[in-house]
C-alpha atoms as a PDB file:
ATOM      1  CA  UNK A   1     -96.506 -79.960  69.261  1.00  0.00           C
ATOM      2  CA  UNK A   2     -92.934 -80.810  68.225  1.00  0.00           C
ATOM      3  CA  UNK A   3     -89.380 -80.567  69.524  1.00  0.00           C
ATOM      4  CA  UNK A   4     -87.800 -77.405  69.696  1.00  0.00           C
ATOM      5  CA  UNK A   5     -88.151 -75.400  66.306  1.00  0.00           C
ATOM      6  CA  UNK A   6     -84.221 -74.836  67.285  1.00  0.00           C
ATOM      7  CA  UNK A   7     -83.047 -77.969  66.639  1.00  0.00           C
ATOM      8  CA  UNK A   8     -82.830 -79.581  63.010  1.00  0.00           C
ATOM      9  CA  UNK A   9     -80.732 -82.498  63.623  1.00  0.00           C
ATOM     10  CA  UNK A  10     -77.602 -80.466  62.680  1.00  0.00           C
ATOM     11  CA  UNK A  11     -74.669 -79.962  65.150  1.00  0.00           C
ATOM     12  CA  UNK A  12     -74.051 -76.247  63.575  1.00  0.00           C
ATOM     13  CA  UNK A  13     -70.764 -77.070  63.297  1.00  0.00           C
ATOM     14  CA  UNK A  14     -69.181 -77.216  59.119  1.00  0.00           C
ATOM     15  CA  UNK A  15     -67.299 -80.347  58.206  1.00  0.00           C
ATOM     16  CA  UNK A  16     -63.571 -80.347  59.465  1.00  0.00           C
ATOM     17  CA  UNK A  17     -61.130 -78.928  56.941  1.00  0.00           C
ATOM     18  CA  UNK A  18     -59.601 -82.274  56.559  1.00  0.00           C
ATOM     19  CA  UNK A  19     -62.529 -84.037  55.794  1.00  0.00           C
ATOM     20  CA  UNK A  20     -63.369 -81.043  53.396  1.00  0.00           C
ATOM     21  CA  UNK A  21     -60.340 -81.951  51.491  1.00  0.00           C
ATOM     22  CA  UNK A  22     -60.072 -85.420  50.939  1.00  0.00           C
ATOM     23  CA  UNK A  23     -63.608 -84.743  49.861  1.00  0.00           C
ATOM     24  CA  UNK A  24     -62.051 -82.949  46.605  1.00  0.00           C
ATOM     25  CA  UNK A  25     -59.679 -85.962  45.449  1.00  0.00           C
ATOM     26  CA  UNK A  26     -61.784 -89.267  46.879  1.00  0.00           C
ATOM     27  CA  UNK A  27     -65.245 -88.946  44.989  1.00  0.00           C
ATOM     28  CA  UNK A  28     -66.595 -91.544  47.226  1.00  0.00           C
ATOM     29  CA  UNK A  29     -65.938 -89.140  50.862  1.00  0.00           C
ATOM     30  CA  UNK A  30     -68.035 -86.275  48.696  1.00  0.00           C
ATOM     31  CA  UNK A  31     -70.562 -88.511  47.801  1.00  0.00           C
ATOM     32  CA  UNK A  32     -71.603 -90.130  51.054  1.00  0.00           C
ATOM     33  CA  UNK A  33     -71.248 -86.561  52.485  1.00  0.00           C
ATOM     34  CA  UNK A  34     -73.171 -85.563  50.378  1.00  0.00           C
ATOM     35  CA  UNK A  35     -75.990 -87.460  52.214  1.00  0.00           C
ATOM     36  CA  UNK A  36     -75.662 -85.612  55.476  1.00  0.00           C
ATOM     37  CA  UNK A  37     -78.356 -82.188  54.527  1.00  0.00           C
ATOM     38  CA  UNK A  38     -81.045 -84.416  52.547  1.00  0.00           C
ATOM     39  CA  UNK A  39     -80.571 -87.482  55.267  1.00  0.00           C
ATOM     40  CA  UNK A  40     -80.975 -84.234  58.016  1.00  0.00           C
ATOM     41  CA  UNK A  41     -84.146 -82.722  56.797  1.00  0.00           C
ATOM     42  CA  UNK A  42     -86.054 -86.255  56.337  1.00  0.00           C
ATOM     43  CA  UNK A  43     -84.999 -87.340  60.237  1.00  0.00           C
ATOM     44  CA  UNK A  44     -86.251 -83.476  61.374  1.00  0.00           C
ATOM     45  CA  UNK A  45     -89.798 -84.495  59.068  1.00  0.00           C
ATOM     46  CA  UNK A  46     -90.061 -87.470  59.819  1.00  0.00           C
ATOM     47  CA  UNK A  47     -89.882 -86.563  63.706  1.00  0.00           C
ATOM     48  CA  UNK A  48     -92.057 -83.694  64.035  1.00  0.00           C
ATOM     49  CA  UNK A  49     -95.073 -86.188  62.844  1.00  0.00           C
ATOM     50  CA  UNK A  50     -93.812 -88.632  65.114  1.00  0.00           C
ATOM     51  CA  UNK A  51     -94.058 -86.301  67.991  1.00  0.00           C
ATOM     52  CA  UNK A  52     -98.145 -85.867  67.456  1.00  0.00           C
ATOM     53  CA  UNK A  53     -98.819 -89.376  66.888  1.00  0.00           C
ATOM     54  CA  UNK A  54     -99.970 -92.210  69.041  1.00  0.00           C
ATOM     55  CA  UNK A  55     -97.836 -94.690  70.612  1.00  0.00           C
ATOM     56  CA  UNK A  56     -95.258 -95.666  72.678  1.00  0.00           C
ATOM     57  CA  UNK A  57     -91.722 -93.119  71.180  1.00  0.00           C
ATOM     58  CA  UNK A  58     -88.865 -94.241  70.380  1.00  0.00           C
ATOM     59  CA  UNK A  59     -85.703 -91.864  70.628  1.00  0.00           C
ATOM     60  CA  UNK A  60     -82.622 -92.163  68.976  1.00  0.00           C
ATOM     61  CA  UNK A  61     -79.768 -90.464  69.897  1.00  0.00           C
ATOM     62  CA  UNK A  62     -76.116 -90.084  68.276  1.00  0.00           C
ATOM     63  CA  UNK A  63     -74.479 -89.393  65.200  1.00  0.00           C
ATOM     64  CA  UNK A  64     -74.771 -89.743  61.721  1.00  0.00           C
ATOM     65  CA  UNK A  65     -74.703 -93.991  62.137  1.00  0.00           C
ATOM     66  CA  UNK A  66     -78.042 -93.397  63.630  1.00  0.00           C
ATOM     67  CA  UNK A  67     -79.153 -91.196  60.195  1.00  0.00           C
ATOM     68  CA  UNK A  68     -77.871 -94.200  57.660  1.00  0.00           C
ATOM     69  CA  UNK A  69     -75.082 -92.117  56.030  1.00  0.00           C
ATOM     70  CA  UNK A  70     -73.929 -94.719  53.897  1.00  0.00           C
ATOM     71  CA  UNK A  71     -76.701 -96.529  53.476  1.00  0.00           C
ATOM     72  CA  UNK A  72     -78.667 -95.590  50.206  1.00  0.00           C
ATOM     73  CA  UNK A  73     -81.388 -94.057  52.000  1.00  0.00           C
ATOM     74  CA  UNK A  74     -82.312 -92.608  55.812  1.00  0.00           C
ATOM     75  CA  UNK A  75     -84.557 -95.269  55.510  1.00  0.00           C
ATOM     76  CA  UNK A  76     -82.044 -98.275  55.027  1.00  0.00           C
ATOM     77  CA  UNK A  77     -80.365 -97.630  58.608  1.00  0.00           C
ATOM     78  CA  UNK A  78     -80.078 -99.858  61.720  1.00  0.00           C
ATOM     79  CA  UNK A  79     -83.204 -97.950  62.996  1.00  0.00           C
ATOM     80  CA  UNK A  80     -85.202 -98.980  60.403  1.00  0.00           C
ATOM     81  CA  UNK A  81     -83.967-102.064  59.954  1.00  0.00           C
ATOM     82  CA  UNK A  82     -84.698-102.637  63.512  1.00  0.00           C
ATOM     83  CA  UNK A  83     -87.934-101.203  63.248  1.00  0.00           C
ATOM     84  CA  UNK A  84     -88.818-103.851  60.724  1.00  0.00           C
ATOM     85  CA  UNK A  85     -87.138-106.784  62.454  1.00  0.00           C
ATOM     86  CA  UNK A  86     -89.628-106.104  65.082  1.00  0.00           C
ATOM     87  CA  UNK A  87     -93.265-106.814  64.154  1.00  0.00           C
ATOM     88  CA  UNK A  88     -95.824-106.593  66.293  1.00  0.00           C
ATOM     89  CA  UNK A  89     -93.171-105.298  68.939  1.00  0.00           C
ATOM     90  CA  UNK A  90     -92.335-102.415  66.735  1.00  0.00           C
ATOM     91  CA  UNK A  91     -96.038-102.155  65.176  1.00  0.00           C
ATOM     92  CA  UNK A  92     -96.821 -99.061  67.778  1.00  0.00           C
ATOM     93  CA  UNK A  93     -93.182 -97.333  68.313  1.00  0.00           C
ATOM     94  CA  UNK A  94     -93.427 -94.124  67.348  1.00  0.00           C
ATOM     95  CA  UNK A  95     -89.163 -93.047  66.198  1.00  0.00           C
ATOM     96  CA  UNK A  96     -88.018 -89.777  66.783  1.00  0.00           C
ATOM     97  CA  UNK A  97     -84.538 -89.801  65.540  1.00  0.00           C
ATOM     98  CA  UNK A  98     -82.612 -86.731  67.367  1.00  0.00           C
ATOM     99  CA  UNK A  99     -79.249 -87.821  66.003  1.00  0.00           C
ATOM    100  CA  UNK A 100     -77.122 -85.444  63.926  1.00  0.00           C
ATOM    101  CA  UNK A 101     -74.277 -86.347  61.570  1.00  0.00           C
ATOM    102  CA  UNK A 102     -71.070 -84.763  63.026  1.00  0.00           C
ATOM    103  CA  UNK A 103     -72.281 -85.346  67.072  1.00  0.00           C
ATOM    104  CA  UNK A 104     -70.029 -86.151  69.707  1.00  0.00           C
ATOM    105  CA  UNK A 105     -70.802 -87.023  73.186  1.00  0.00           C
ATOM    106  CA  UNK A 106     -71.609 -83.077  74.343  1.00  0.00           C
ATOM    107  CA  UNK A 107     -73.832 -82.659  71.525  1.00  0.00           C
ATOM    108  CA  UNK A 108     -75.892 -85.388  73.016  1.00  0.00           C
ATOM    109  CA  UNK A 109     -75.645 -83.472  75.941  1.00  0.00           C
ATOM    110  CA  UNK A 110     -76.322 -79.868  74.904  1.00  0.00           C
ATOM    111  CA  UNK A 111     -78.291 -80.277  71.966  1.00  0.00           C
ATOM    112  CA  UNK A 112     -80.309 -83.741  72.031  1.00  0.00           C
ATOM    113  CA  UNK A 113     -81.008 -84.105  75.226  1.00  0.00           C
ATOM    114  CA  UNK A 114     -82.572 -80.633  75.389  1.00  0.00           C
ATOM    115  CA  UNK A 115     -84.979 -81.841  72.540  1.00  0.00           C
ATOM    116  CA  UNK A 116     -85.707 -84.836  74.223  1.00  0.00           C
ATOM    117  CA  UNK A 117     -87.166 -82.874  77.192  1.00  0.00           C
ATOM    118  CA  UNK A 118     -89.204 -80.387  74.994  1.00  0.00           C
ATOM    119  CA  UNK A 119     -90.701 -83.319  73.319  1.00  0.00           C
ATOM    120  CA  UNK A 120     -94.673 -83.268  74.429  1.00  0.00           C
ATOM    121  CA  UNK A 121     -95.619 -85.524  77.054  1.00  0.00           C
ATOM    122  CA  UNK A 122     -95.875 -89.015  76.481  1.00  0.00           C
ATOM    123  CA  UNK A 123     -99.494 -90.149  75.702  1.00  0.00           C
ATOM    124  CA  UNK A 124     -98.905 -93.796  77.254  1.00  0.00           C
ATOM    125  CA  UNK A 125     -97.873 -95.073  80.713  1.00  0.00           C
ATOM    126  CA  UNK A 126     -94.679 -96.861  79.200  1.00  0.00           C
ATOM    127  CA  UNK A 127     -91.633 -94.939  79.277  1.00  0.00           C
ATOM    128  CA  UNK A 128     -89.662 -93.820  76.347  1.00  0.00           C
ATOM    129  CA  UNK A 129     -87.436 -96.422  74.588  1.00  0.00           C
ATOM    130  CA  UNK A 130     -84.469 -94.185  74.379  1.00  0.00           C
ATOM    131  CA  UNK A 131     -81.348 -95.585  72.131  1.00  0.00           C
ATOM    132  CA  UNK A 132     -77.496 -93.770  71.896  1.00  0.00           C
ATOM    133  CA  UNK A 133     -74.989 -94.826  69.857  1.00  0.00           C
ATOM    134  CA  UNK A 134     -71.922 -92.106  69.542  1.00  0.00           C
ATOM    135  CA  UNK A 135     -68.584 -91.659  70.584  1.00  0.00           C
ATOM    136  CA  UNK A 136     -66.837 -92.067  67.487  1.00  0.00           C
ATOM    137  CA  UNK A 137     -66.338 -88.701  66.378  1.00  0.00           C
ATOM    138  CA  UNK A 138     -64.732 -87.813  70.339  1.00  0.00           C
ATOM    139  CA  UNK A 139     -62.527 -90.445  69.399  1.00  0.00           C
ATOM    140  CA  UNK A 140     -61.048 -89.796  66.242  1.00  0.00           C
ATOM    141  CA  UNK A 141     -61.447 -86.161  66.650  1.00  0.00           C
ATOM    142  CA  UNK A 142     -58.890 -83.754  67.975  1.00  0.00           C
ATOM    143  CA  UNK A 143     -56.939 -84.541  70.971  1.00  0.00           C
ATOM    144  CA  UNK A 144     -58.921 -82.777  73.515  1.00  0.00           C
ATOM    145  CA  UNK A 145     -62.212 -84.161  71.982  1.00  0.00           C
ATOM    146  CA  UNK A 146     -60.798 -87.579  72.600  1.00  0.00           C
ATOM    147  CA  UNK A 147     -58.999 -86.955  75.978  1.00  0.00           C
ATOM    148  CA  UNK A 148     -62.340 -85.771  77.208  1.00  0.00           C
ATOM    149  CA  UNK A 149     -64.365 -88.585  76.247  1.00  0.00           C
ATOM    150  CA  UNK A 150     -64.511 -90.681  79.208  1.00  0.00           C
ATOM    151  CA  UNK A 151     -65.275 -87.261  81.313  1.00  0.00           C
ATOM    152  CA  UNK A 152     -68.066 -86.669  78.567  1.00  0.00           C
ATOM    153  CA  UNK A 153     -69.748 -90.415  78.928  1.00  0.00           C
ATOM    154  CA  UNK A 154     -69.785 -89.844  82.255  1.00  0.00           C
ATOM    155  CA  UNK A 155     -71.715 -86.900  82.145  1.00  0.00           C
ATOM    156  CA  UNK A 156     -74.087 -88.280  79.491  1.00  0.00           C
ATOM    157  CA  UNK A 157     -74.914 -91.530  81.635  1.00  0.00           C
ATOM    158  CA  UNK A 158     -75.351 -89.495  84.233  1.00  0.00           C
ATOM    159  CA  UNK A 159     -78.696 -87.575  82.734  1.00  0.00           C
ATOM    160  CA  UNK A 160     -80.235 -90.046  80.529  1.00  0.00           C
ATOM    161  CA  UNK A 161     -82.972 -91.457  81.644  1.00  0.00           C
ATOM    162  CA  UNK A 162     -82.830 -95.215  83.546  1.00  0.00           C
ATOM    163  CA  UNK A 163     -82.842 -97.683  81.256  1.00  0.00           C
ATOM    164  CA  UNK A 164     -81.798 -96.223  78.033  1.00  0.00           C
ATOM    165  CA  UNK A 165     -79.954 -98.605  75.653  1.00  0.00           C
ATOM    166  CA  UNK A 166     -76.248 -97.582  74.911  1.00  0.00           C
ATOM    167  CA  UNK A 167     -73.650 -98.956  72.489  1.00  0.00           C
ATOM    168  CA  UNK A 168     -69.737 -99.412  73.984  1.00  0.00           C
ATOM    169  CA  UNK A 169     -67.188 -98.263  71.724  1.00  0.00           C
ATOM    170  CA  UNK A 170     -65.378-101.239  69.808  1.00  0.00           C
ATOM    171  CA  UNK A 171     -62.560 -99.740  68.965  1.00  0.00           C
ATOM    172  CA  UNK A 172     -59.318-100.833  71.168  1.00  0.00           C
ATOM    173  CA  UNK A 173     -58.295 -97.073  72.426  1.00  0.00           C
ATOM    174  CA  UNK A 174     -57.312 -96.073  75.971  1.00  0.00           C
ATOM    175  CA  UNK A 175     -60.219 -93.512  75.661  1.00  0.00           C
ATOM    176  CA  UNK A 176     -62.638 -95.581  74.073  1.00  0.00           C
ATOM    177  CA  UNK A 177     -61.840 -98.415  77.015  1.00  0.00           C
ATOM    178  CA  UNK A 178     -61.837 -95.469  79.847  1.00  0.00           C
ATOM    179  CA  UNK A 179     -65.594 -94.433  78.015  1.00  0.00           C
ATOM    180  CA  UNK A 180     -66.688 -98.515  78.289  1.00  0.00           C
ATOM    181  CA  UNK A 181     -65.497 -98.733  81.812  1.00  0.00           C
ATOM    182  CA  UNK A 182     -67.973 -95.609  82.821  1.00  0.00           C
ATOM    183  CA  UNK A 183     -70.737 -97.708  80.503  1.00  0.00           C
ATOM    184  CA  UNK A 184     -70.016-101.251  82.029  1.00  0.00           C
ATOM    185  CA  UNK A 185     -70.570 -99.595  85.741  1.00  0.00           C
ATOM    186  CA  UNK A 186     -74.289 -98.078  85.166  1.00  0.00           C
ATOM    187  CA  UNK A 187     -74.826-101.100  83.226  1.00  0.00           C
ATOM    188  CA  UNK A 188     -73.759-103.342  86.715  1.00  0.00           C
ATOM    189  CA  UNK A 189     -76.159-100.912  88.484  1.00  0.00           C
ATOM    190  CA  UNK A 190     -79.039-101.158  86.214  1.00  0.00           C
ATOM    191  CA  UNK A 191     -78.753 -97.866  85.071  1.00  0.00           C
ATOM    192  CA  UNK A 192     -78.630 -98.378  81.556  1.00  0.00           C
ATOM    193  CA  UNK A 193     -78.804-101.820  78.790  1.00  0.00           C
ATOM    194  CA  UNK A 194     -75.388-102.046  76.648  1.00  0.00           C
ATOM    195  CA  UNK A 195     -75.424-103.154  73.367  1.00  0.00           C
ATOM    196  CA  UNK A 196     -71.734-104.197  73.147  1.00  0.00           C
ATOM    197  CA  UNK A 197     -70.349-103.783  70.625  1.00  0.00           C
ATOM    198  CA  UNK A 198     -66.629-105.365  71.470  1.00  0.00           C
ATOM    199  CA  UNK A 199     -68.471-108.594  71.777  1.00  0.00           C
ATOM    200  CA  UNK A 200     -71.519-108.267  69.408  1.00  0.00           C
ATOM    201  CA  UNK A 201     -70.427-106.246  66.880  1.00  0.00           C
ATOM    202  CA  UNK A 202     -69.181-107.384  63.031  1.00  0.00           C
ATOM    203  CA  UNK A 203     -66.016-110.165  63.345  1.00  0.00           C
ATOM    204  CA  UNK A 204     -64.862-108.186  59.979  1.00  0.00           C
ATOM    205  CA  UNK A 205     -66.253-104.945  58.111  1.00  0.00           C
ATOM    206  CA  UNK A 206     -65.670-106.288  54.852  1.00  0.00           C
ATOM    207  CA  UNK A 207     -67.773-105.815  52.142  1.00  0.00           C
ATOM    208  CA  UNK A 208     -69.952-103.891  54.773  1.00  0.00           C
ATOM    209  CA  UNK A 209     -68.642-100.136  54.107  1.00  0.00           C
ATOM    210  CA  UNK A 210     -69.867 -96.919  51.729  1.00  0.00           C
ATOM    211  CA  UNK A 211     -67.770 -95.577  49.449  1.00  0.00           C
ATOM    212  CA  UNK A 212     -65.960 -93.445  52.143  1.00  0.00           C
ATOM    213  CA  UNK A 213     -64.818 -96.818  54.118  1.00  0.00           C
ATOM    214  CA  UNK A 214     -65.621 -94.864  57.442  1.00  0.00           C
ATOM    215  CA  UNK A 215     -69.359 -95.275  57.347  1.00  0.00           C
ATOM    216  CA  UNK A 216     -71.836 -98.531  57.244  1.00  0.00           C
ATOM    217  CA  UNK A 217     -73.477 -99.205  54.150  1.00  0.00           C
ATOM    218  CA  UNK A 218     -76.722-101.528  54.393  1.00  0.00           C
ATOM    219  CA  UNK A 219     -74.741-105.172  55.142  1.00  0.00           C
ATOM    220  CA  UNK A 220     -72.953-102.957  57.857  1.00  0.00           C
ATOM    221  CA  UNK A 221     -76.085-101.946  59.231  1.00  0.00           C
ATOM    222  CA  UNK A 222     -77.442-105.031  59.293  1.00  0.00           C
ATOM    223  CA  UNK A 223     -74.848-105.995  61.157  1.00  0.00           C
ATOM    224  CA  UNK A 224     -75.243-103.411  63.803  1.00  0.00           C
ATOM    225  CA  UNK A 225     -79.006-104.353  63.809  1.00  0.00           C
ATOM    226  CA  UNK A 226     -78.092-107.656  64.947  1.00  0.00           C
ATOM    227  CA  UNK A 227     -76.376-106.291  68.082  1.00  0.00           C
ATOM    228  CA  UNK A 228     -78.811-104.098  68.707  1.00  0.00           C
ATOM    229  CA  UNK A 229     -82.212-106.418  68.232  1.00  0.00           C
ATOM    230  CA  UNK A 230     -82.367-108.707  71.101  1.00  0.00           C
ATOM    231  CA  UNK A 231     -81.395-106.159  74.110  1.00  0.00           C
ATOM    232  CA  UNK A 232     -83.833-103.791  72.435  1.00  0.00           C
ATOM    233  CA  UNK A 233     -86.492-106.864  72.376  1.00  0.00           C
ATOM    234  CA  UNK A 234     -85.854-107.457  76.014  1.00  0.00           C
ATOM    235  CA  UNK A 235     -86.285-103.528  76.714  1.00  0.00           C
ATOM    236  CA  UNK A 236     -89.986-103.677  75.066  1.00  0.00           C
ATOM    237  CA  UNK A 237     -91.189-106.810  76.318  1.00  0.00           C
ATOM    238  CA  UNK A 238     -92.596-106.606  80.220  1.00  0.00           C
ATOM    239  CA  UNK A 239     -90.718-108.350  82.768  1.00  0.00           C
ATOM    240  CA  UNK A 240     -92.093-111.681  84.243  1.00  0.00           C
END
């Protein structure tokens, strides 16, 4: 049994006629574009075994940071950096990457969450590890996308499950600090574990960008491994 046949980590939605264009005249926006289809279909194979196999599942939600555009291969991300970083922590996780290159928040929503809850029932008495990182494309987006945000992480915090690991926004916005305020309060509560980025993020993205100089390449993902490792670490190991 797998997630739903329907969903192919793929928003449905065509690149942006903008980003179709600059795609003609910078070679290096087509090429790591170019990644999104082949980076797609080894996430969606890649998944559907991890959905029959043993051990505790990890699911990763988001965008196309959580399918390694940029990187040279899906396999060169932060999740699998992470993945690596963890030993015998990691040694059982099972990842089922539901991210989609493209996502905003109500993709999440309406698309990954959906085949989150059609995955089969977990064969362990440990909960999911769940993991979100998106955001950026509401921000940097169209107006509305961007003036909905906060309204949209609310929403999203509001159905994951409890204790699901989410990454603040670093970039200094009004609607990027309206969506952190919304994270920093279920994080108070207990809700959910931030990885924040504003504090734990790169100091400087220098030297650690593709060819497009929007997206990570493997130094940046590194990077965003580093943030990431010791709150997902705490999330595995059993409390005292």
């Amino acid at each position: 049994m797998s997630p739903s046949s329907a969903y192919t980590n793929r928003t449905g939605r065509a690149p942006g006629r903008t980003l179709r264009a600059l795609g003609l005249v910078l070679p290096g926006i087509a090429r790591v574009r170019s990644q999104s289809e082949p980076y797609a279909d080894a996430w969606h194979e890649r998944t559907h075994r991890a959905a029959v196999e043993a051990g505790r599942r990890w699911v990763v939600l988001g965008d196309s940071m959580s399918q390694a555009i940029g990187a040279t291969g899906p396999e060169r991300g932060w999740v699998d950096q992470l993945l690596g970083r963890l030993g015998p922590l990691g040694a059982d996780l099972r990842v089922v990457n539901l991210s989609a290159t493209g996502a905003r928040v109500p993709d999440v929503i309406e698309q990954q969450l959906p085949a989150l809850a059609a995955l089969p029932p977990a064969d362990s008495t440990v909960a999911d590890l769940v993991t979100v990182m998106v955001g950026s494309n509401d921000l940097f987006g169209r107006a509305r996308h961007r003036d909905h945000l906060p309204h949209a992480m609310a929403d999203l915090v509001r159905r994951l499950p409890r204790g699901s690991i989410v990454t603040t926004l670093p970039q200094p916005r009004r609607a990027a600090r309206s969506a952190n305020a919304v994270l920093d309060e279920a994080a108070r509560t207990g809700h959910l574990r931030l990885v924040d980025l504003r504090t734990d993020g790169p100091d400087s993205w220098r030297g650690r960008l593709a060819a497009d100089f929007f997206h990570p390449n493997e130094a940046g993902y590194a990077a965003i491994t580093d943030a990431f490792e010791p709150v997902v670490r705490g999330a595995l190991l059993p409390d005292p």
